[in-house]
C-alpha atoms as a PDB file:
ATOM      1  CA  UNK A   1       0.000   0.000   0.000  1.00  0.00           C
ATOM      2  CA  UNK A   2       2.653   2.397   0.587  1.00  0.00           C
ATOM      3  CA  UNK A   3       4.192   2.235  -2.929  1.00  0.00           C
ATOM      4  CA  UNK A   4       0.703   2.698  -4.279  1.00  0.00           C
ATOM      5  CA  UNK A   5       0.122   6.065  -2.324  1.00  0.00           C
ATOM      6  CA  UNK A   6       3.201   7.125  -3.187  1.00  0.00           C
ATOM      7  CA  UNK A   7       2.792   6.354  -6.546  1.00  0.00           C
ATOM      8  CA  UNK A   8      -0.444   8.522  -6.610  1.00  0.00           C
ATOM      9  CA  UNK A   9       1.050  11.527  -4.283  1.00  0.00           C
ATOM     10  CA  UNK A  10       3.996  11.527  -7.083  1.00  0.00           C
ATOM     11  CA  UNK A  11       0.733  11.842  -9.980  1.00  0.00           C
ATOM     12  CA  UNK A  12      -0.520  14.372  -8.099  1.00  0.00           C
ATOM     13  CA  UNK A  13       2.153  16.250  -7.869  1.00  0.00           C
ATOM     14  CA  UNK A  14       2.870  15.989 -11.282  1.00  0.00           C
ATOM     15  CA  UNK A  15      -0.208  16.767 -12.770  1.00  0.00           C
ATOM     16  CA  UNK A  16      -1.931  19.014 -10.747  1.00  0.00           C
ATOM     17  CA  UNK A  17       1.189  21.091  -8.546  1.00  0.00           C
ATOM     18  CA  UNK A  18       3.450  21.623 -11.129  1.00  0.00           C
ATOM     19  CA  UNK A  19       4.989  24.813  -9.344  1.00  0.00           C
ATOM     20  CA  UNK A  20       6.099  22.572  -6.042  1.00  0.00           C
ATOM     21  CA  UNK A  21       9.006  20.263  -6.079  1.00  0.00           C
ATOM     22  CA  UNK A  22       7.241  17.023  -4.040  1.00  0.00           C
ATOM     23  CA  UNK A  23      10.502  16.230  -1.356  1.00  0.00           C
ATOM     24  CA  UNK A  24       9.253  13.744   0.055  1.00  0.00           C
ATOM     25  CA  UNK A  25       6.640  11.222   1.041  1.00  0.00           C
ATOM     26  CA  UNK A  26       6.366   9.333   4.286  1.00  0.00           C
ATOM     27  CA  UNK A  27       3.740   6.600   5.196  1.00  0.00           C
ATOM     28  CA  UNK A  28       4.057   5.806   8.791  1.00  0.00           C
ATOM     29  CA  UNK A  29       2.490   4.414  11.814  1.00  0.00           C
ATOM     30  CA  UNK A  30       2.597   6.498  14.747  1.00  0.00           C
ATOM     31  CA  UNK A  31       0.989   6.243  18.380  1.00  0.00           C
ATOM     32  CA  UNK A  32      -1.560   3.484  16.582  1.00  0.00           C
ATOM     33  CA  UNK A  33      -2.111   6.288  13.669  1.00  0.00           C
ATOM     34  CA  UNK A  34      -1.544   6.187  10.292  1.00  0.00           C
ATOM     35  CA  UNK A  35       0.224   9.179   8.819  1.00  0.00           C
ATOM     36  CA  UNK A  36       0.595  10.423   5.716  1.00  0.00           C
ATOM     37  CA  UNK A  37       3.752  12.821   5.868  1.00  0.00           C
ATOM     38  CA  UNK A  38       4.051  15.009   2.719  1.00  0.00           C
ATOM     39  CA  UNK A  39       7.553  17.584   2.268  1.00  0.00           C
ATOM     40  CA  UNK A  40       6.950  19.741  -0.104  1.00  0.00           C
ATOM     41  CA  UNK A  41       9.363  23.240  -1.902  1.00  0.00           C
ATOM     42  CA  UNK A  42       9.324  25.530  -4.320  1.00  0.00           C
ATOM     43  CA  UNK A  43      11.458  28.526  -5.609  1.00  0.00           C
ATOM     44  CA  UNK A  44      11.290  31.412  -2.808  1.00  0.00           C
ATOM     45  CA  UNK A  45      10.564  28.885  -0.079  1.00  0.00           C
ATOM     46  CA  UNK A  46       6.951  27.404   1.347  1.00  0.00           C
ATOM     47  CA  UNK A  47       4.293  29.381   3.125  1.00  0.00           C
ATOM     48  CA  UNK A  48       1.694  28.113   5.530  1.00  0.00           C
ATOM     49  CA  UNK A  49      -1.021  28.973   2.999  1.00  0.00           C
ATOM     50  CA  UNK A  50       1.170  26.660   0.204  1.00  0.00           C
ATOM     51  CA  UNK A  51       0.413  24.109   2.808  1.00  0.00           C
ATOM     52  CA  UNK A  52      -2.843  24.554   3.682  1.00  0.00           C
ATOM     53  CA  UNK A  53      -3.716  24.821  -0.065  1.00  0.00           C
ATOM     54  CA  UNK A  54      -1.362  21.327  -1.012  1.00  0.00           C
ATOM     55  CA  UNK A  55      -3.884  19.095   1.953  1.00  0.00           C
ATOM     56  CA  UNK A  56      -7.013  20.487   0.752  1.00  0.00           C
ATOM     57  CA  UNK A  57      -6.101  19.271  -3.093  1.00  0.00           C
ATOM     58  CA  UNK A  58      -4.393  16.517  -1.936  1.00  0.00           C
ATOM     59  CA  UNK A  59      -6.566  15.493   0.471  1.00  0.00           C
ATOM     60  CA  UNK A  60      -9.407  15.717  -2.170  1.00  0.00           C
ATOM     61  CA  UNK A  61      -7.165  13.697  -4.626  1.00  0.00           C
ATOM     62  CA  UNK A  62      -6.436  11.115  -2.333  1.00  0.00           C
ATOM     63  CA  UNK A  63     -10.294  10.800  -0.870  1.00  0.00           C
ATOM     64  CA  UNK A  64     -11.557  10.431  -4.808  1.00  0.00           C
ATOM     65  CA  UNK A  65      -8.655   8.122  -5.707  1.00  0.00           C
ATOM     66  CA  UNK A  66      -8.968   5.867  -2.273  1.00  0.00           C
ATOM     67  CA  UNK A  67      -6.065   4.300  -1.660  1.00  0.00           C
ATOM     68  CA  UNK A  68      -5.713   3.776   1.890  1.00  0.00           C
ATOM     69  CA  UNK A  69      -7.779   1.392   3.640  1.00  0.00           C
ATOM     70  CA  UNK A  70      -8.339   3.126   7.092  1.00  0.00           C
ATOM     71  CA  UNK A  71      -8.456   6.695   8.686  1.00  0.00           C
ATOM     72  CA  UNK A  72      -4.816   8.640   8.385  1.00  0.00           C
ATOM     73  CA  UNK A  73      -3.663  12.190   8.719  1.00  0.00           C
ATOM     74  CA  UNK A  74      -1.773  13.850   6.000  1.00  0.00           C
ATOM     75  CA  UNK A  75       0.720  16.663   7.218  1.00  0.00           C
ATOM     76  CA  UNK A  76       1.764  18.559   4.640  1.00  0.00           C
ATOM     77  CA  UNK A  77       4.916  20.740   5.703  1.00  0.00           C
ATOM     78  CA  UNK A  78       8.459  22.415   4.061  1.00  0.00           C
ATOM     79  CA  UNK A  79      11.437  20.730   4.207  1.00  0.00           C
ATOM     80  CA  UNK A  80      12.856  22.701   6.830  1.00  0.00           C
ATOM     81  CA  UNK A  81      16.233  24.820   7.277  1.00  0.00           C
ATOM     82  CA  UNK A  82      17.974  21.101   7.437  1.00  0.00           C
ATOM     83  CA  UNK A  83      16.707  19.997   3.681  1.00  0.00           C
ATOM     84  CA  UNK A  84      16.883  16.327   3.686  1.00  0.00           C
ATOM     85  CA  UNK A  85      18.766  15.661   0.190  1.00  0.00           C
ATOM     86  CA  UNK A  86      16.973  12.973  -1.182  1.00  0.00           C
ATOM     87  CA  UNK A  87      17.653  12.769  -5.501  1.00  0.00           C
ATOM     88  CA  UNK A  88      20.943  12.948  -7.564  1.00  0.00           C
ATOM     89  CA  UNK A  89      19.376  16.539  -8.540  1.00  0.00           C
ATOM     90  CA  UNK A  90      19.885  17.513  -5.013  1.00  0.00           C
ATOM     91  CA  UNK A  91      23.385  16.847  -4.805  1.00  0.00           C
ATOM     92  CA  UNK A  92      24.215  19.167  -7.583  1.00  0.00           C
ATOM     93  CA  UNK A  93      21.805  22.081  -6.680  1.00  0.00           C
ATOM     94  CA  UNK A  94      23.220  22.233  -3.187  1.00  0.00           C
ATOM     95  CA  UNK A  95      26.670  22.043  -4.225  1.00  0.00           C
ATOM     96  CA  UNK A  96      28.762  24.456  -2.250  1.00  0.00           C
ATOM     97  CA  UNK A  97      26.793  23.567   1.402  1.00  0.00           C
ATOM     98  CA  UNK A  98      27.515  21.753   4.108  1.00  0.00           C
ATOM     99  CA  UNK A  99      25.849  18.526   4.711  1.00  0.00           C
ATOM    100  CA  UNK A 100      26.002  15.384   7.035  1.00  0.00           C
ATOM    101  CA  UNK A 101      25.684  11.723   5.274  1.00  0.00           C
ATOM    102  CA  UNK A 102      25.006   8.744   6.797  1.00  0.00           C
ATOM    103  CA  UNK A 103      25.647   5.362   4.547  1.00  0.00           C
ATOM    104  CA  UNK A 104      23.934   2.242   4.698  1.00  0.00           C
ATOM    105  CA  UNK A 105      27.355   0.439   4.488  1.00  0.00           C
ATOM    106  CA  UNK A 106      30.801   1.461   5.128  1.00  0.00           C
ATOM    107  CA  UNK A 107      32.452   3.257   3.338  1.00  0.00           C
ATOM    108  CA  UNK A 108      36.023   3.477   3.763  1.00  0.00           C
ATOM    109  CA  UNK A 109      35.922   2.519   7.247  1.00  0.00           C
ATOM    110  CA  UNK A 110      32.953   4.982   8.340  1.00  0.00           C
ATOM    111  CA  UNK A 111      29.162   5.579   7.916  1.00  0.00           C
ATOM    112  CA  UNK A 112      29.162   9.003   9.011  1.00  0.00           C
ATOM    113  CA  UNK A 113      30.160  11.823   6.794  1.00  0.00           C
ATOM    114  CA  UNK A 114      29.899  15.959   7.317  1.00  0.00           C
ATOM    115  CA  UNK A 115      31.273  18.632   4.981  1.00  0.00           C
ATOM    116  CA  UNK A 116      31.070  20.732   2.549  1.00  0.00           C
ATOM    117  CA  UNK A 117      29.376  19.266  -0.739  1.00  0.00           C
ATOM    118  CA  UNK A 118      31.260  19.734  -4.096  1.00  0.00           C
ATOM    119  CA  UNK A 119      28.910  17.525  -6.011  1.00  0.00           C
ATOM    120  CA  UNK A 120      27.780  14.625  -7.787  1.00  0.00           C
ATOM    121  CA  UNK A 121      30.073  12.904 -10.189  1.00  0.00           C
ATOM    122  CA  UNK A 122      29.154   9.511 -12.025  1.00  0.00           C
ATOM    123  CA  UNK A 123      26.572   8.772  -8.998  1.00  0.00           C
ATOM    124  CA  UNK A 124      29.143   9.496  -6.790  1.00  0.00           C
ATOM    125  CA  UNK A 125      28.464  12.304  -3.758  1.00  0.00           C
ATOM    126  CA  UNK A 126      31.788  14.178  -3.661  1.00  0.00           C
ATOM    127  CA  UNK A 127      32.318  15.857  -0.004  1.00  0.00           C
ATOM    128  CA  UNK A 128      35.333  17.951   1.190  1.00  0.00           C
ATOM    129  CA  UNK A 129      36.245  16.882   4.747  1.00  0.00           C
ATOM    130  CA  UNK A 130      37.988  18.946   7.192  1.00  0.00           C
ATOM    131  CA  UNK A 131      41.258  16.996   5.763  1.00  0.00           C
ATOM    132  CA  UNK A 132      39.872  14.399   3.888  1.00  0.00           C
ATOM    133  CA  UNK A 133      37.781  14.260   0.558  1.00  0.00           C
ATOM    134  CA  UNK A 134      35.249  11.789  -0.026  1.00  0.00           C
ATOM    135  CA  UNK A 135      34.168  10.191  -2.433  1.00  0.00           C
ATOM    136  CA  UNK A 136      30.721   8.504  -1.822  1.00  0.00           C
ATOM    137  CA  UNK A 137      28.295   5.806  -4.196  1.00  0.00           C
ATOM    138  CA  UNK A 138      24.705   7.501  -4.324  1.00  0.00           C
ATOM    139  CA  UNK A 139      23.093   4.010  -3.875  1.00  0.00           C
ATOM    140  CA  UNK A 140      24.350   4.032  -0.229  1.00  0.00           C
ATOM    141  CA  UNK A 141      23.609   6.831   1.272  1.00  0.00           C
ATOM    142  CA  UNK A 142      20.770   5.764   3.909  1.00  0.00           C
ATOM    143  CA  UNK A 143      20.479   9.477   5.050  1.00  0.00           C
ATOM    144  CA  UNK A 144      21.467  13.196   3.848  1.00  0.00           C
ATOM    145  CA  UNK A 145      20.606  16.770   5.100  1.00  0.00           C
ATOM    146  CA  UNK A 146      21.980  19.984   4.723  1.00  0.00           C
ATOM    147  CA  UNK A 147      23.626  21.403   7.885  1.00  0.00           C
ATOM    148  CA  UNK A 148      22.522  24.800   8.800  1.00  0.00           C
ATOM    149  CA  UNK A 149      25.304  27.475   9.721  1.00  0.00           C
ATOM    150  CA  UNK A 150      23.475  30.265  11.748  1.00  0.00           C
ATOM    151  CA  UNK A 151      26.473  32.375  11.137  1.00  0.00           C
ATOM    152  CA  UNK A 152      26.436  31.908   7.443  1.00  0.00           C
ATOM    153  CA  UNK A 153      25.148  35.136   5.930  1.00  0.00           C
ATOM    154  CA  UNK A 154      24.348  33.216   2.642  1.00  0.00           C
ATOM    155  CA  UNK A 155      21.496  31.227   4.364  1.00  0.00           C
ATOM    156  CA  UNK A 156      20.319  33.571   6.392  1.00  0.00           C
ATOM    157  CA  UNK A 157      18.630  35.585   3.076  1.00  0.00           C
END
């Protein structure tokens, strides 16, 4: 079932919210509850209204389309000032920031990674280290999110 409502949130987005970017979708079980857990961005950030206005459609989309079998709550929210990087494309557009990895599998001998992120090369996450440089396969990162600096004056625009 989750594949399946992803599947249609992905439609939705694509037919219907073409002015979003859809981050990320999360079908949990929390506290006995199903949830629904939306991330969505778009150029010049996410308002509360963008939110409000992605649940109602959605919500509507999902209700017509019927895909999950019981009650659940949908949360529609931004990604946050600590963007989980989630596609190849991400990689590249936030090239120049600091981010923290976490691999599924060692790599060299760690699964922990933070630095600055010089981009993707042949599916390969290239971060610069404090000393080191890494060079990291897409397929196994488990985990990535940009770090905010609240001394940076470049994020704080």
């Amino acid at each position: 079932m989750k594949n399946k409502v992803s599947e249609l949130v992905k439609e939705f987005f694509l037919n219907s919210c073409k002015e979003y970017e859809l981050v990320d979708v999360e079908f949990v079980k929390e506290r006995g509850r199903k949830v629904l857990r939306v991330t969505i961005d778009k150029e010049g950030g996410i308002t509360l209204a963008d939110c409000e206005k992605i649940s109602r459609s959605l919500g509507d989309y999902l209700d017509q389309k019927d895909p999950i079998d019981a009650s659940y709550n949908l949360e529609v929210s931004s990604p946050g000032i600590e963007r989980p990087l989630k596609k190849e494309a991400d990689f590249e557009r936030f090239s120049g920031r600091r981010i923290k990895v976490t691999t599924y599998a060692p790599v060299g001998a760690r699964k922990n990674f933070t630095g600055t992120l010089l981009g993707l090369e042949e599916r390969n996450v290239i971060l610069a280290g404090e000393e080191d440089r890494y060079v990291i396969p897409f397929e196994l990162i488990a985990k990535a999110h940009l770090i905010f600096d609240y001394d940076s004056k470049e994020e704080q625009k």
